[in-house]
PDB file of N, CA and C in Angstrom:
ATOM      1  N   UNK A   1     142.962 -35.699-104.793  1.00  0.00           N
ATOM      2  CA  UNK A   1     143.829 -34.548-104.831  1.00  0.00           C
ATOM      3  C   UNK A   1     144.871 -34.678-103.725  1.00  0.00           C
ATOM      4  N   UNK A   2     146.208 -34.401-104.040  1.00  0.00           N
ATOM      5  CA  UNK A   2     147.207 -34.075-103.140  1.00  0.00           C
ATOM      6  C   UNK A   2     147.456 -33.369-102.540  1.00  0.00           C
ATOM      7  N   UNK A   3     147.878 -33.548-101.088  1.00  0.00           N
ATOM      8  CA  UNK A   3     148.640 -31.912-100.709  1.00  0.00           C
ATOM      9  C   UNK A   3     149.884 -32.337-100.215  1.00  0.00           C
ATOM     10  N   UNK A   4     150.414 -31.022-100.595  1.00  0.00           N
ATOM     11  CA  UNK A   4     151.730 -31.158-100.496  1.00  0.00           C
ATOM     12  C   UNK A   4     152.435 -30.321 -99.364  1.00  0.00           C
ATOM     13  N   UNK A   5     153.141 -30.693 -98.112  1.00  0.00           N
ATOM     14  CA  UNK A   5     153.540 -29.918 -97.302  1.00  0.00           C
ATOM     15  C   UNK A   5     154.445 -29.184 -97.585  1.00  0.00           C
ATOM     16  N   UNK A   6     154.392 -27.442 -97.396  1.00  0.00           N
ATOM     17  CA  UNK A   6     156.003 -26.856 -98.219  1.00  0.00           C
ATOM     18  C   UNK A   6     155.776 -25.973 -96.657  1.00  0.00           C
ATOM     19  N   UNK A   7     157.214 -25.989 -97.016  1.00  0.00           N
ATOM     20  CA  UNK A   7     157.974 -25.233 -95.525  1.00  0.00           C
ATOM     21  C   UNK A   7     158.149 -23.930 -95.690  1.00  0.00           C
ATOM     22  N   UNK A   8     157.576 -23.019 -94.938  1.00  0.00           N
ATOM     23  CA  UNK A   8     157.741 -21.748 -95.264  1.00  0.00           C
ATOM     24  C   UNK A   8     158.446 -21.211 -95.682  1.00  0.00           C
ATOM     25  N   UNK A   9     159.917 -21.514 -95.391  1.00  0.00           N
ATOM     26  CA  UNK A   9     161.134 -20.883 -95.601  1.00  0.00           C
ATOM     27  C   UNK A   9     162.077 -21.126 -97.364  1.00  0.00           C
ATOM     28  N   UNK A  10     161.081 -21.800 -97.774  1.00  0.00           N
ATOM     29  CA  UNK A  10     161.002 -22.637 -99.259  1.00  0.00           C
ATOM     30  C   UNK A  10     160.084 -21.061 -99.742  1.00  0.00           C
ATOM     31  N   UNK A  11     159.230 -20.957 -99.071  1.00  0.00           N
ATOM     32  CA  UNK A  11     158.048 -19.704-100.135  1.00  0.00           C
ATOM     33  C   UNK A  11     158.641 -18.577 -99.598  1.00  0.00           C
ATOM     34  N   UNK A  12     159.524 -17.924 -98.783  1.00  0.00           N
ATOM     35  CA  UNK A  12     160.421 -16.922 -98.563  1.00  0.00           C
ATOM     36  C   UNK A  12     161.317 -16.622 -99.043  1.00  0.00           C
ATOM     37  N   UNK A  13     161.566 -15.188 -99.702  1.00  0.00           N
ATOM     38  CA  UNK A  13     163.025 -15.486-100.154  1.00  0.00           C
ATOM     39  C   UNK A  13     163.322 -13.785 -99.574  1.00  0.00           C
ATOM     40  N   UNK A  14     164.755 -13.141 -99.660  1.00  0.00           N
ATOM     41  CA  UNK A  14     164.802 -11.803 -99.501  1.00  0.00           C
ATOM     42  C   UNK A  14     165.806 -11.373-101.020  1.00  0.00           C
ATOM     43  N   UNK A  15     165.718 -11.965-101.637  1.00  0.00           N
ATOM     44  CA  UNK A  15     166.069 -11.680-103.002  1.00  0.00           C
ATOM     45  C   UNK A  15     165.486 -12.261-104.009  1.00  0.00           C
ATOM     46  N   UNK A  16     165.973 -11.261-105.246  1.00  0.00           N
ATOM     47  CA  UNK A  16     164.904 -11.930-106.321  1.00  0.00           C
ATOM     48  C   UNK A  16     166.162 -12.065-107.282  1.00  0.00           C
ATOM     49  N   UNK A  17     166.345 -12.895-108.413  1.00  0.00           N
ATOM     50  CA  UNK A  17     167.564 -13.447-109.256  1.00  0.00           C
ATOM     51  C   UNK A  17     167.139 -12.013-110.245  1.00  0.00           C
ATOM     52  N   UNK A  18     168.749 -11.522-111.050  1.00  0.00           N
ATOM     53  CA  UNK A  18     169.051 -10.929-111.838  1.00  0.00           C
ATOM     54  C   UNK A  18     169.643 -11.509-112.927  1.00  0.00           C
ATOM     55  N   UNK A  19     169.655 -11.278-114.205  1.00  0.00           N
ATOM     56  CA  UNK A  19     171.045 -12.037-115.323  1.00  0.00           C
ATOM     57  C   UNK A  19     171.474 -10.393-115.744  1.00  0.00           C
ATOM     58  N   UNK A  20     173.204 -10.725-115.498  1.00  0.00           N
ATOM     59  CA  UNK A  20     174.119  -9.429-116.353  1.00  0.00           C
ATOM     60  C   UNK A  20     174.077  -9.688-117.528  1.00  0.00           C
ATOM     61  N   UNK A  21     174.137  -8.566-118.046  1.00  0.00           N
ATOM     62  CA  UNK A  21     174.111  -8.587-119.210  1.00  0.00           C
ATOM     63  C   UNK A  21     175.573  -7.804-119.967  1.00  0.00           C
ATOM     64  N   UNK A  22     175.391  -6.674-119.466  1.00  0.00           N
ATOM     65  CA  UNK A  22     176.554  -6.240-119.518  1.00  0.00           C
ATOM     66  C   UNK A  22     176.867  -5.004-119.100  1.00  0.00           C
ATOM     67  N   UNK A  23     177.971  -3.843-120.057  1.00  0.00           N
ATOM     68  CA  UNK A  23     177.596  -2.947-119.616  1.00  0.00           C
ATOM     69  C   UNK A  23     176.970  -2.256-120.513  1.00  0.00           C
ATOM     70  N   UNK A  24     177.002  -0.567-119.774  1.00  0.00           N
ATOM     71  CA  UNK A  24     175.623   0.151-120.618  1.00  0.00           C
ATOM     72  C   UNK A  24     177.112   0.938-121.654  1.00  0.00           C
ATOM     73  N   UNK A  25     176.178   1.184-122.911  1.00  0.00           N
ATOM     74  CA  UNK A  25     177.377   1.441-124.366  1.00  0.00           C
ATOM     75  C   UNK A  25     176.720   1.709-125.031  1.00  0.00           C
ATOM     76  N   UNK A  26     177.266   2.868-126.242  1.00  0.00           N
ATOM     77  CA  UNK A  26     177.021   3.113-127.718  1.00  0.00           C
ATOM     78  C   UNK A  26     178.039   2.471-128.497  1.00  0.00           C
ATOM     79  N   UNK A  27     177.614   3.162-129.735  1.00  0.00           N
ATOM     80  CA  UNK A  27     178.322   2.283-130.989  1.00  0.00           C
ATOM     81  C   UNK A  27     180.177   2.145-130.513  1.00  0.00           C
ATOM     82  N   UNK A  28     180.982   3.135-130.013  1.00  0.00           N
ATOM     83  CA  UNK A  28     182.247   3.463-129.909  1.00  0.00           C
ATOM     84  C   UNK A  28     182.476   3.342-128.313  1.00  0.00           C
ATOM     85  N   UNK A  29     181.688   3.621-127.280  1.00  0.00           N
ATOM     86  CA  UNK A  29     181.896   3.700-126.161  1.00  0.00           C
ATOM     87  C   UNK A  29     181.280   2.860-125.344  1.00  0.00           C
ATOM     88  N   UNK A  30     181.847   2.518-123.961  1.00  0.00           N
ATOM     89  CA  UNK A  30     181.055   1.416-123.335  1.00  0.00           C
ATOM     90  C   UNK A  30     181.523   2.237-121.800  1.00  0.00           C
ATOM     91  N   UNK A  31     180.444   1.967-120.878  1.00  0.00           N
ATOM     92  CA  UNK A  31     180.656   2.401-119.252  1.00  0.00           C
ATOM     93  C   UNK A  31     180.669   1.473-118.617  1.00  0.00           C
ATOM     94  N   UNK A  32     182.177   1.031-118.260  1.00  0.00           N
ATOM     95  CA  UNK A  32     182.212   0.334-117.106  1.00  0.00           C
ATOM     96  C   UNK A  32     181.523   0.359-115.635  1.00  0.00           C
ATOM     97  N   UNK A  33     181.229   1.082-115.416  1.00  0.00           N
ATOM     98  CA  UNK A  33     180.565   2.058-114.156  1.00  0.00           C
ATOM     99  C   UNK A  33     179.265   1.833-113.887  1.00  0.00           C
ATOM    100  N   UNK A  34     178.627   1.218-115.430  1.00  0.00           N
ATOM    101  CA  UNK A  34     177.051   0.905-115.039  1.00  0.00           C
ATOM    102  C   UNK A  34     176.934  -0.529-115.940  1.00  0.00           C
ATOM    103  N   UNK A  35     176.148  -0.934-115.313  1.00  0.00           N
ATOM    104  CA  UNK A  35     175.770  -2.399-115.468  1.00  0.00           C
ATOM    105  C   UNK A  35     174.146  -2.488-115.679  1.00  0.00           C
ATOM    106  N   UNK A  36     174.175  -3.660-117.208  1.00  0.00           N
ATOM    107  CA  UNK A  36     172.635  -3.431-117.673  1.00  0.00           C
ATOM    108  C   UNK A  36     172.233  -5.008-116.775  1.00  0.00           C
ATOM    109  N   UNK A  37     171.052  -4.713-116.304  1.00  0.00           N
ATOM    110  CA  UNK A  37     170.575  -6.151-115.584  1.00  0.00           C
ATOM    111  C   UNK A  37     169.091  -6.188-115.817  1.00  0.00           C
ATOM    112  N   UNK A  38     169.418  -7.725-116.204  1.00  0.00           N
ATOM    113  CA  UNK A  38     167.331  -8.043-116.854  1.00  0.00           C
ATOM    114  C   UNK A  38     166.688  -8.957-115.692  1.00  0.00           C
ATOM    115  N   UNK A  39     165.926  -8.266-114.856  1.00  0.00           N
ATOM    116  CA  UNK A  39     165.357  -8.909-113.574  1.00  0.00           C
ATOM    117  C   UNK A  39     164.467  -9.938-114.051  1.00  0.00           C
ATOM    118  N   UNK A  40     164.219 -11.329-113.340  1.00  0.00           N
ATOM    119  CA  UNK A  40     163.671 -12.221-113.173  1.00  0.00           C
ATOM    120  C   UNK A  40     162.369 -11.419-112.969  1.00  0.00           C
ATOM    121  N   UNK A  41     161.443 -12.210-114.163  1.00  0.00           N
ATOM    122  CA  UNK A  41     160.093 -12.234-113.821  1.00  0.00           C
ATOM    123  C   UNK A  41     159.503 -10.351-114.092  1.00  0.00           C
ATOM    124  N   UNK A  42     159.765  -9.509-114.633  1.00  0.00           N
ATOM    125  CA  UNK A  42     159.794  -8.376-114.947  1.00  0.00           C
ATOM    126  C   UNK A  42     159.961  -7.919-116.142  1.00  0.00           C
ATOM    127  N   UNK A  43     159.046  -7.293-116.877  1.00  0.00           N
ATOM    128  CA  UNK A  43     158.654  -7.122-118.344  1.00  0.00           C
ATOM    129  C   UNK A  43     158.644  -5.917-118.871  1.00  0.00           C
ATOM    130  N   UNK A  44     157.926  -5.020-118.308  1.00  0.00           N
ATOM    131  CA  UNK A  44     157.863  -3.806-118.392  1.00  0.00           C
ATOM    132  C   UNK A  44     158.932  -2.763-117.571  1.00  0.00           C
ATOM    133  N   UNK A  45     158.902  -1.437-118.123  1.00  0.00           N
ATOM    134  CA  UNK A  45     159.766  -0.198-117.802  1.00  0.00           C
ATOM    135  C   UNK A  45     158.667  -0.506-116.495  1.00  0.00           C
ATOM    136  N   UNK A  46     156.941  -0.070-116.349  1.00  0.00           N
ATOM    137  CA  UNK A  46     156.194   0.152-115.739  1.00  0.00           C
ATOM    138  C   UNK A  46     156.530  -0.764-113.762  1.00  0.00           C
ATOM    139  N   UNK A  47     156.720  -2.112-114.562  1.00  0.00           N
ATOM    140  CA  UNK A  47     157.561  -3.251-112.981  1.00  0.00           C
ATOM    141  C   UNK A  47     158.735  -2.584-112.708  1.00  0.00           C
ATOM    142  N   UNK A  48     159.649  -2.001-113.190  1.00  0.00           N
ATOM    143  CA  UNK A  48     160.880  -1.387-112.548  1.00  0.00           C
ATOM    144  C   UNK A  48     160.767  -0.926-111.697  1.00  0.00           C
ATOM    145  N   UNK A  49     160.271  -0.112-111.448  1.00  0.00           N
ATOM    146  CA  UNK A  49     159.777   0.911-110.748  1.00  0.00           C
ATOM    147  C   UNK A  49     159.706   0.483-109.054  1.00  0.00           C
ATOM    148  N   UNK A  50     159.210  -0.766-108.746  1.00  0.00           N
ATOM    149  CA  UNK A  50     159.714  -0.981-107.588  1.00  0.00           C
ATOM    150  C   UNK A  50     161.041  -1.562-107.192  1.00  0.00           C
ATOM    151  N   UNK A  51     161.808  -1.835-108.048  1.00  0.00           N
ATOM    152  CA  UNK A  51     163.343  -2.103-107.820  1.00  0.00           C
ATOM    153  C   UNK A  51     164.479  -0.985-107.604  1.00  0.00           C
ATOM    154  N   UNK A  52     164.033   0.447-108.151  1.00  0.00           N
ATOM    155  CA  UNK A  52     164.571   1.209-108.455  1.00  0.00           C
ATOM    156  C   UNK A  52     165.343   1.649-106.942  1.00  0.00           C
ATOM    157  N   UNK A  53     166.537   1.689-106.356  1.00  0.00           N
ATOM    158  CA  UNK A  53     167.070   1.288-105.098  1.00  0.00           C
ATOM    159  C   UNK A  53     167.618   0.678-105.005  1.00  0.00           C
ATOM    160  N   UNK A  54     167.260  -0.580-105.274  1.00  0.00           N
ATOM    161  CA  UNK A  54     167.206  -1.814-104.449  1.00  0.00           C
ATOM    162  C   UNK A  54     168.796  -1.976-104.476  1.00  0.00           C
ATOM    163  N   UNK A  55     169.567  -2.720-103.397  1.00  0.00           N
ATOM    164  CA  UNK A  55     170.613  -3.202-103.622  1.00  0.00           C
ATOM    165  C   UNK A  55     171.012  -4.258-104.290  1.00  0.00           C
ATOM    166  N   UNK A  56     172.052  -4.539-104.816  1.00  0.00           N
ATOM    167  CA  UNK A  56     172.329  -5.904-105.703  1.00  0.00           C
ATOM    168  C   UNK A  56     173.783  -6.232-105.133  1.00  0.00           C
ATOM    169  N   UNK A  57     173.396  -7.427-105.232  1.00  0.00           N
ATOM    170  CA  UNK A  57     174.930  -8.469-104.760  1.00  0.00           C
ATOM    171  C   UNK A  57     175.464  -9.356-105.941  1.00  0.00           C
ATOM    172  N   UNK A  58     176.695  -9.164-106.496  1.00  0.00           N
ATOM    173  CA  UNK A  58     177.307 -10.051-107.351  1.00  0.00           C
ATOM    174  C   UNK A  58     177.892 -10.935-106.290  1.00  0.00           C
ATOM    175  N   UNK A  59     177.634 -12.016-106.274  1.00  0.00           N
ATOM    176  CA  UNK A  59     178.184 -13.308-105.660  1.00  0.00           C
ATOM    177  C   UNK A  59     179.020 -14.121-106.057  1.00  0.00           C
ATOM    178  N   UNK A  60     180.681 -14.285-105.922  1.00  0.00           N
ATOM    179  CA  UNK A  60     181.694 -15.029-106.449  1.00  0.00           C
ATOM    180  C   UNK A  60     182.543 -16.068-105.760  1.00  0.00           C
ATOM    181  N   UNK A  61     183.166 -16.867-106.371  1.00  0.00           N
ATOM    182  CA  UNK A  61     184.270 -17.747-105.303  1.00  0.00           C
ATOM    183  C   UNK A  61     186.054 -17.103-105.853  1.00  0.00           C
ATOM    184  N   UNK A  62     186.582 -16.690-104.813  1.00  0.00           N
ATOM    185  CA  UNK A  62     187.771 -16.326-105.405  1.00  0.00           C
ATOM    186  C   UNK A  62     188.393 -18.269-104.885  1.00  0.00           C
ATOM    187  N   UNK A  63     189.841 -17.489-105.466  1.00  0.00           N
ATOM    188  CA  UNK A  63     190.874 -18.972-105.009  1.00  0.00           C
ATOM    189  C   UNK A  63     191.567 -19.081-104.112  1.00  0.00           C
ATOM    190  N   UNK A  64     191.522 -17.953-103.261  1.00  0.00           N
ATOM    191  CA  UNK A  64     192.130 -17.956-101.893  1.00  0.00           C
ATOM    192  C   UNK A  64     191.202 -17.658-100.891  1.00  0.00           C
ATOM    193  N   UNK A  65     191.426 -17.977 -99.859  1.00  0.00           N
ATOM    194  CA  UNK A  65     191.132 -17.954 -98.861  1.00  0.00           C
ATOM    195  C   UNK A  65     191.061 -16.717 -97.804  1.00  0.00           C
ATOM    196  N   UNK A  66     189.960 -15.684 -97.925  1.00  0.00           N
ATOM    197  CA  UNK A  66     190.395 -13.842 -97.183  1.00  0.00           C
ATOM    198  C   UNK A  66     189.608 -14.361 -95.825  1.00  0.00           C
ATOM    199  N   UNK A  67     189.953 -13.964 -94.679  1.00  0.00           N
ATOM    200  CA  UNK A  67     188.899 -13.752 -93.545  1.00  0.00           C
ATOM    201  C   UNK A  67     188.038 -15.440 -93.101  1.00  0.00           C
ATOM    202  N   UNK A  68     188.592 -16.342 -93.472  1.00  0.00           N
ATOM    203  CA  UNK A  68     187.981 -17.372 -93.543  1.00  0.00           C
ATOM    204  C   UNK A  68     186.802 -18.186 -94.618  1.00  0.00           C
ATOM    205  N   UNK A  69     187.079 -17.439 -95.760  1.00  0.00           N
ATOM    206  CA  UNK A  69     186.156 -17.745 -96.473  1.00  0.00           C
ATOM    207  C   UNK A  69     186.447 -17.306 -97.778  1.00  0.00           C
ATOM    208  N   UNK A  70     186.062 -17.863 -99.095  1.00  0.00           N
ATOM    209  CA  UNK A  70     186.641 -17.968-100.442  1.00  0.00           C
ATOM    210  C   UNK A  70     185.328 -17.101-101.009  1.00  0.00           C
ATOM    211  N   UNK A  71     184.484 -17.115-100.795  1.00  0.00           N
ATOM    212  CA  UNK A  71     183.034 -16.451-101.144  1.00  0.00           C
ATOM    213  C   UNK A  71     183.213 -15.267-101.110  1.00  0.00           C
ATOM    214  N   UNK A  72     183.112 -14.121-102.095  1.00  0.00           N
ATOM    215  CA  UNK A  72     183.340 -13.020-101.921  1.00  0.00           C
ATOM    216  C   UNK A  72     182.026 -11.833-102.530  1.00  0.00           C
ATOM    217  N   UNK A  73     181.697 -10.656-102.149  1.00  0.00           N
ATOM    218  CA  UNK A  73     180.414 -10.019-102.794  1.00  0.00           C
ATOM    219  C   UNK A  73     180.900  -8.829-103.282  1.00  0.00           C
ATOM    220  N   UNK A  74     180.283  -7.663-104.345  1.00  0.00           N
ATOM    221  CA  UNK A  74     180.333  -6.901-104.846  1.00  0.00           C
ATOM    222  C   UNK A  74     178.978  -6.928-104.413  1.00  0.00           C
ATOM    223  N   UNK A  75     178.884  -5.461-104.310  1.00  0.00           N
ATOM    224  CA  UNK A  75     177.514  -4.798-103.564  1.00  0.00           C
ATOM    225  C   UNK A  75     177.259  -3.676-104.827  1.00  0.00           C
ATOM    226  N   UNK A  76     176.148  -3.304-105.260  1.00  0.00           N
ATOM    227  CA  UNK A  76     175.646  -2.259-106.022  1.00  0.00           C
ATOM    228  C   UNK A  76     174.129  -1.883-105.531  1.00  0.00           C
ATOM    229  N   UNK A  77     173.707  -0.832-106.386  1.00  0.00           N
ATOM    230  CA  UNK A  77     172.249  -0.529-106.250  1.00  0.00           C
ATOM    231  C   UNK A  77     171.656  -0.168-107.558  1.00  0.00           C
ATOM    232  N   UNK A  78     170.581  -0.352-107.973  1.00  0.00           N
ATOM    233  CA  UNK A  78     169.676  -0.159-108.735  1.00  0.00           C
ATOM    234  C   UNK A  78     169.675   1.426-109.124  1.00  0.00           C
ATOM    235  N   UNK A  79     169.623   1.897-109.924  1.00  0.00           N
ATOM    236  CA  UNK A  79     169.536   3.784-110.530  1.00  0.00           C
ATOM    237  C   UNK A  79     168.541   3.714-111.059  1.00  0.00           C
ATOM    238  N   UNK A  80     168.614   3.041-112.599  1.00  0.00           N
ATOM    239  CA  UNK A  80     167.379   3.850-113.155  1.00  0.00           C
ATOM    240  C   UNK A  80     166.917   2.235-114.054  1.00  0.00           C
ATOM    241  N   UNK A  81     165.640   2.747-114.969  1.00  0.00           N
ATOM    242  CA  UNK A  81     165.885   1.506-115.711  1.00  0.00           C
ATOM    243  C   UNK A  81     166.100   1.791-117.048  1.00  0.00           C
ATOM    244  N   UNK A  82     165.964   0.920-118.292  1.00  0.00           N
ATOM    245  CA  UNK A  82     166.949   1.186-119.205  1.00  0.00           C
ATOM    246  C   UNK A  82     166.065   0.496-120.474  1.00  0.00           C
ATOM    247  N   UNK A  83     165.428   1.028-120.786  1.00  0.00           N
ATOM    248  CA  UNK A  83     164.777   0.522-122.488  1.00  0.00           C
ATOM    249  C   UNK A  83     163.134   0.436-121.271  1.00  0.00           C
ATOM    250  N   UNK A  84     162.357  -0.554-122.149  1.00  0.00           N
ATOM    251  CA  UNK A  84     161.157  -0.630-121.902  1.00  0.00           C
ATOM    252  C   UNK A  84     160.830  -2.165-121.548  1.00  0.00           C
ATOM    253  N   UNK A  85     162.077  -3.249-121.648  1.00  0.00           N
ATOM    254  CA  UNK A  85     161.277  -4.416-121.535  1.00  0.00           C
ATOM    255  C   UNK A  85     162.068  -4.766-120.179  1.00  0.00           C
ATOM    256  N   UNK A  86     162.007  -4.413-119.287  1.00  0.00           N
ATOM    257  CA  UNK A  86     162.442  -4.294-117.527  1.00  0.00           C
ATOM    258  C   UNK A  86     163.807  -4.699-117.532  1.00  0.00           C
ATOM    259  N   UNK A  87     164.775  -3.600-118.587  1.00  0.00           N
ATOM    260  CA  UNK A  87     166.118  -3.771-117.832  1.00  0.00           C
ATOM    261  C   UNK A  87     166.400  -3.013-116.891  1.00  0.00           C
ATOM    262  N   UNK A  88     167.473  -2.804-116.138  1.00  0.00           N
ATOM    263  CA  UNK A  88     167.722  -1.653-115.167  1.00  0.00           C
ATOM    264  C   UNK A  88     168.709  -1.246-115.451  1.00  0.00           C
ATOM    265  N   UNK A  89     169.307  -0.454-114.715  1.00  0.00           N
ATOM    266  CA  UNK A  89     170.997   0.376-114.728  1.00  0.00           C
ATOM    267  C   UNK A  89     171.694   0.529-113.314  1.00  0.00           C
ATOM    268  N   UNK A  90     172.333  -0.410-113.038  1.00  0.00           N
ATOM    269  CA  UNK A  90     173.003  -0.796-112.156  1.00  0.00           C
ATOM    270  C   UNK A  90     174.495  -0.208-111.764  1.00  0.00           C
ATOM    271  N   UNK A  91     174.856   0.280-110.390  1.00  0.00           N
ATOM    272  CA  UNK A  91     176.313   1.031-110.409  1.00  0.00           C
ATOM    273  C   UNK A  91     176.556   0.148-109.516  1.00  0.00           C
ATOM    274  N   UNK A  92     178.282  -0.332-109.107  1.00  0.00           N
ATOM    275  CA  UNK A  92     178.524  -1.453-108.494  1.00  0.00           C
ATOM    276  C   UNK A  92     179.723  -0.339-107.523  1.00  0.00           C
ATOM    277  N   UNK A  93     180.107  -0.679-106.449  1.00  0.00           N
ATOM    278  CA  UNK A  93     181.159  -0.512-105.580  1.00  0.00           C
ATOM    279  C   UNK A  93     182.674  -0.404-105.940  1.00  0.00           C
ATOM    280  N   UNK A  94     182.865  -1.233-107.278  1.00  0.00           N
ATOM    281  CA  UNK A  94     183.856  -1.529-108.091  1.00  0.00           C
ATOM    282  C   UNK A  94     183.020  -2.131-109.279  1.00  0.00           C
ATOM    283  N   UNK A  95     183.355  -1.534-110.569  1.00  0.00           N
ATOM    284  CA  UNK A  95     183.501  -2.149-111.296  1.00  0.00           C
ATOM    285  C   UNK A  95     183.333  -3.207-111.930  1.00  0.00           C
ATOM    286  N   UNK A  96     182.685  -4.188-112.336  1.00  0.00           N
ATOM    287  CA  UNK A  96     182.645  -5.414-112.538  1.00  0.00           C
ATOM    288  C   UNK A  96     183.148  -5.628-113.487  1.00  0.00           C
ATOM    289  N   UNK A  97     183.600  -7.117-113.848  1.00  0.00           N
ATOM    290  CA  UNK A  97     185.045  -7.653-114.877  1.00  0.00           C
ATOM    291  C   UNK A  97     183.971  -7.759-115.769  1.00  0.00           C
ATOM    292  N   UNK A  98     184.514  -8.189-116.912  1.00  0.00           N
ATOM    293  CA  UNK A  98     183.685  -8.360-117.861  1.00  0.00           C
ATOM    294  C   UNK A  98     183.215  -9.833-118.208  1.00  0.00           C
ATOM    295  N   UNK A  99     184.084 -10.823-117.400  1.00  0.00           N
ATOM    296  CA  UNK A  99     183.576 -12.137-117.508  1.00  0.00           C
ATOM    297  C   UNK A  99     182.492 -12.774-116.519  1.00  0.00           C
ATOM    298  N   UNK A 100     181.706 -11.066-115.882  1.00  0.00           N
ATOM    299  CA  UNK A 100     180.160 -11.620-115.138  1.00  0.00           C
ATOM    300  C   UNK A 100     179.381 -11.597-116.340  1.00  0.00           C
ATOM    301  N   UNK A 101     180.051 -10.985-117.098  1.00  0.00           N
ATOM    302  CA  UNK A 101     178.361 -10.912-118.118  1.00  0.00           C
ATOM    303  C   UNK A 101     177.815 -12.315-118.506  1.00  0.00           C
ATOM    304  N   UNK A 102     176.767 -12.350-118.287  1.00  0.00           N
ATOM    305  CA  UNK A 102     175.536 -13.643-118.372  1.00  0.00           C
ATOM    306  C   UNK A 102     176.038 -14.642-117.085  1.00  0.00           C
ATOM    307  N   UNK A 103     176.241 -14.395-115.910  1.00  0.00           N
ATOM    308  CA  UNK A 103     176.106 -14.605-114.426  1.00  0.00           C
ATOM    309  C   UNK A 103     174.648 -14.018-114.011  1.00  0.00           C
ATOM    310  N   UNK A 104     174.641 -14.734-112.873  1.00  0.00           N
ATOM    311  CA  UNK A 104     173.420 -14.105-111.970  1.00  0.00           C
ATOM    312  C   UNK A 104     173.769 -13.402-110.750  1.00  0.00           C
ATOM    313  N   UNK A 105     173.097 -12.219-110.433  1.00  0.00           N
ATOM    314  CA  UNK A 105     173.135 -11.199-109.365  1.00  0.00           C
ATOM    315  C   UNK A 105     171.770 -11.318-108.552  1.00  0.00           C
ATOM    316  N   UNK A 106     172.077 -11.309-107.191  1.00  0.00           N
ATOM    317  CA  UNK A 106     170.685 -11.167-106.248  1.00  0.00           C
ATOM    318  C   UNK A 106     170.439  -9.483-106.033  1.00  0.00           C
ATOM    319  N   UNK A 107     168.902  -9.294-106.293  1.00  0.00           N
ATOM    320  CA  UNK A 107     168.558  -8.265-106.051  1.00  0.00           C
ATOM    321  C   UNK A 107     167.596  -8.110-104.218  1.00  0.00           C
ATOM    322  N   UNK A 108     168.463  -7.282-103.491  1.00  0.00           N
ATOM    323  CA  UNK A 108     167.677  -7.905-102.071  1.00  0.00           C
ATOM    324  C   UNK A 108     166.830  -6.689-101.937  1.00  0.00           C
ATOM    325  N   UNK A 109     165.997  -7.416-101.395  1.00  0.00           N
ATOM    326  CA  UNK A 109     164.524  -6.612-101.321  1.00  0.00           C
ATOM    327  C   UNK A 109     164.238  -5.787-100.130  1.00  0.00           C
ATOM    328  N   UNK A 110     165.410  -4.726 -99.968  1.00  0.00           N
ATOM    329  CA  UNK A 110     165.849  -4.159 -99.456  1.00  0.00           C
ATOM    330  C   UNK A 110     166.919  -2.603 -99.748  1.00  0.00           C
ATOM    331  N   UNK A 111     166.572  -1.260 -99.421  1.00  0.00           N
ATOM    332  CA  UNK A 111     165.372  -0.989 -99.279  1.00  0.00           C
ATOM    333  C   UNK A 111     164.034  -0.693 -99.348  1.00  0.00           C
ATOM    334  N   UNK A 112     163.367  -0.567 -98.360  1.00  0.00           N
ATOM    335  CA  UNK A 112     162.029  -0.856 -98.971  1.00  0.00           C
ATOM    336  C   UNK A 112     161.180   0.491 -98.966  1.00  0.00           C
ATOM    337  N   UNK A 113     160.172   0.651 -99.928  1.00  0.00           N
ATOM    338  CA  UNK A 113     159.427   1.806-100.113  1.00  0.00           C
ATOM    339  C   UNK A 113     158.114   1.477 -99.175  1.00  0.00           C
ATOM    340  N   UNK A 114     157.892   0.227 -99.562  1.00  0.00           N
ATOM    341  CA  UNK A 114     156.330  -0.084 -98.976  1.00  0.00           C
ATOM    342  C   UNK A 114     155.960   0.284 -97.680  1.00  0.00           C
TER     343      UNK A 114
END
């Protein structure tokens, strides 16, 4: 049998991955304002429940250069969740374009209830 040395900071993380999906809509209408997101590893309405808070970071590269750096974030938080198989309902700081949908968002595990 093997062992394998792993570095702690490998089994740490302070976020957990999101995929957009899009936004939240009926047949005629769509809300820019809220954002549907299907969390990594989360199945049930019942797992939501500890995300519900949580902040979320959309993570992008613009093409210029602001403040020393091309990397730019959109910050949101978690509201409510949304059907039964662990989507959520997400409100963002601005808006998000519509060409995040099916991007990934970090959900930071932060704040905390526990």
């Amino acid at each position: 049998m093997f062992f394998y040395s792993l570095h702690i900071d490998s089994l740490l993380s302070l976020y957990s991955r999101a995929r957009i999906l899009g936004f939240q809509r009926s047949k005629n209408v769509q809300k820019p304002s809220i954002v549907l997101l299907k969390l990594e590893g989360v199945a049930s309405k019942d797992e939501t429940n500890f995300y519900l808070g949580k902040r979320v970071a959309y993570i992008y590269r613009g093409k210029k250069e602001i403040r020393g750096t091309k990397v730019r974030v959109v910050w949101g938080r978690i509201a409510r969740s949304h059907g039964n198989s662990g989507v959520v309902r997400a409100r963002f700081s601005t808006n998000l374009s519509s060409h995040t949908f099916g991007s990934t968002a970090r959900v930071m595990m932060y704040p905390s209830n526990i």
